[in-house]
Protein backbone atom coordinates (compact mmCIF):
# COMPACT_ATOMS: atom_id res chain seq x y z
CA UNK A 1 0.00 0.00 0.00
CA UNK A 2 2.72 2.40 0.65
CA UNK A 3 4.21 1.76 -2.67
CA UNK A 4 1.36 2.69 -4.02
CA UNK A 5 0.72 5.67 -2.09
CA UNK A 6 4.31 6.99 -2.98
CA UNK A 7 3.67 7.03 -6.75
CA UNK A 8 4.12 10.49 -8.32
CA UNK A 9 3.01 10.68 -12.08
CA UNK A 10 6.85 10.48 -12.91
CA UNK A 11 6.82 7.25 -12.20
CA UNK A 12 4.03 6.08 -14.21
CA UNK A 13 4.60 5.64 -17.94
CA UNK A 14 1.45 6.37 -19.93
CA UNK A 15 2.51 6.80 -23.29
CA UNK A 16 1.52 4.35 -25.72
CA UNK A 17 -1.02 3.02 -23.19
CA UNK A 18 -1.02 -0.77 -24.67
CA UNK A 19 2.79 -0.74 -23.12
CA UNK A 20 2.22 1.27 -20.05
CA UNK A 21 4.15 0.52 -16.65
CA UNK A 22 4.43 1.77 -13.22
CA UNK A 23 8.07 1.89 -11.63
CA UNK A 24 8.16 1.24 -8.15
CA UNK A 25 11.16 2.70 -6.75
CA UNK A 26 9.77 4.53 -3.47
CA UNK A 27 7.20 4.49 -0.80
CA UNK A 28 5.32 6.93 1.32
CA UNK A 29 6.66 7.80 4.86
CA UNK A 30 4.51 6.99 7.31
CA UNK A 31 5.82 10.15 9.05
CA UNK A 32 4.40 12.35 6.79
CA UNK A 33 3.82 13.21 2.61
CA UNK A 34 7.54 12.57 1.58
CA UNK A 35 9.01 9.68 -0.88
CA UNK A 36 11.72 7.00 0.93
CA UNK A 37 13.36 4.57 -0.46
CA UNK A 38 12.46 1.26 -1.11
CA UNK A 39 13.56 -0.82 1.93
CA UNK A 40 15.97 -3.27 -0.47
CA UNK A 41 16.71 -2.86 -4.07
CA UNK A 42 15.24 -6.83 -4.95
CA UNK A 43 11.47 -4.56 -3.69
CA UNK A 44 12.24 -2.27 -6.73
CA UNK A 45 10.27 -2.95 -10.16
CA UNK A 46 8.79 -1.95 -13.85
CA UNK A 47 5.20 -3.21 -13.69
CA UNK A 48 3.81 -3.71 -17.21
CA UNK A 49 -0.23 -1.67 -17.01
CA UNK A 50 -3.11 -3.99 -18.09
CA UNK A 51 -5.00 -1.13 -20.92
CA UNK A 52 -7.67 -1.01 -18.86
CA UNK A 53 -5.79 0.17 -16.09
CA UNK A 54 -3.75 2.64 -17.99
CA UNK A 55 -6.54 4.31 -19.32
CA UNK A 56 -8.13 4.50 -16.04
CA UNK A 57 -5.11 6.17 -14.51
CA UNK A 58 -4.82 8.50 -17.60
CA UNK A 59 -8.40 9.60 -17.33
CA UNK A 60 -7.71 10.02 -13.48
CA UNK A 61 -4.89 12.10 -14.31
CA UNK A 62 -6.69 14.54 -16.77
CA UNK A 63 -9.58 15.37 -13.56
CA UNK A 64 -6.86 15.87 -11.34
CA UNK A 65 -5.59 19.72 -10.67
CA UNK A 66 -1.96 17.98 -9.50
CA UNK A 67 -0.68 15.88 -12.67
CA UNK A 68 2.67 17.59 -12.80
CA UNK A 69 5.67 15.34 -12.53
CA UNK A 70 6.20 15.62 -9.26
CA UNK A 71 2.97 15.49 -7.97
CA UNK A 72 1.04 12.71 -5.95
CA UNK A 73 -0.85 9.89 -7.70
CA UNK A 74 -2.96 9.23 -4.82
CA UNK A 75 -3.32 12.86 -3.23
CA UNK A 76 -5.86 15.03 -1.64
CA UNK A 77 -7.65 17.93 -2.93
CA UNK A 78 -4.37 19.77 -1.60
CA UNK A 79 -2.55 18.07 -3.34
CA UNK A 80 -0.91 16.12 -0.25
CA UNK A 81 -0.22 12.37 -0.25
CA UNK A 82 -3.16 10.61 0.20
CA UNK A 83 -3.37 8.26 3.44
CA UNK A 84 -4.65 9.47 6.84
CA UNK A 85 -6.56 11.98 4.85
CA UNK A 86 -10.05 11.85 5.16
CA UNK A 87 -11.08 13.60 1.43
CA UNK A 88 -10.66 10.82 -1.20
CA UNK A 89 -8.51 11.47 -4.62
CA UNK A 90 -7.33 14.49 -5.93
């Protein structure tokens, strides 16, 4: 869950959506809305995206008002990591 929680929309290739991936390279702190590191390098991976999925994400990506590089996947309306938040998706 962290993993996925840590994803910025850097990570996430969506070009070409019938060869989309996810890299999974950090995680979210539990100590607040910053990327760490992966706890060992064998936890880091390219994740080939079913279609379905990558057009899901892409539509999710076009609603949000934080798609920049840098910006959460999973985030609130602030823009903050998602998590302990209450207020779903960004």
């Amino acid at each position: 869950m962290s993993e996925c929680l840590g994803l910025v929309w850097a990570d996430i290739d969506l070009i070409g959506l019938d060869k989309a991936s996810v890299s999974f390279e950090f995680q979210a702190s539990r100590q607040g809305g910053v990327r760490v590191e992966l706890k060992t390098e064998e936890s880091k991976r390219d994740v080939e995206l079913p279609r379905f999925l990558a057009k899901m994400l892409a539509a999710h990506k076009i609603k949000s008002a934080h798609s920049k590089p840098d910006a959460f996947v999973f985030c609130t309306r602030s823009g903050r990591r998602w998590g302990n938040a209450t207020s779903p998706g960004c």
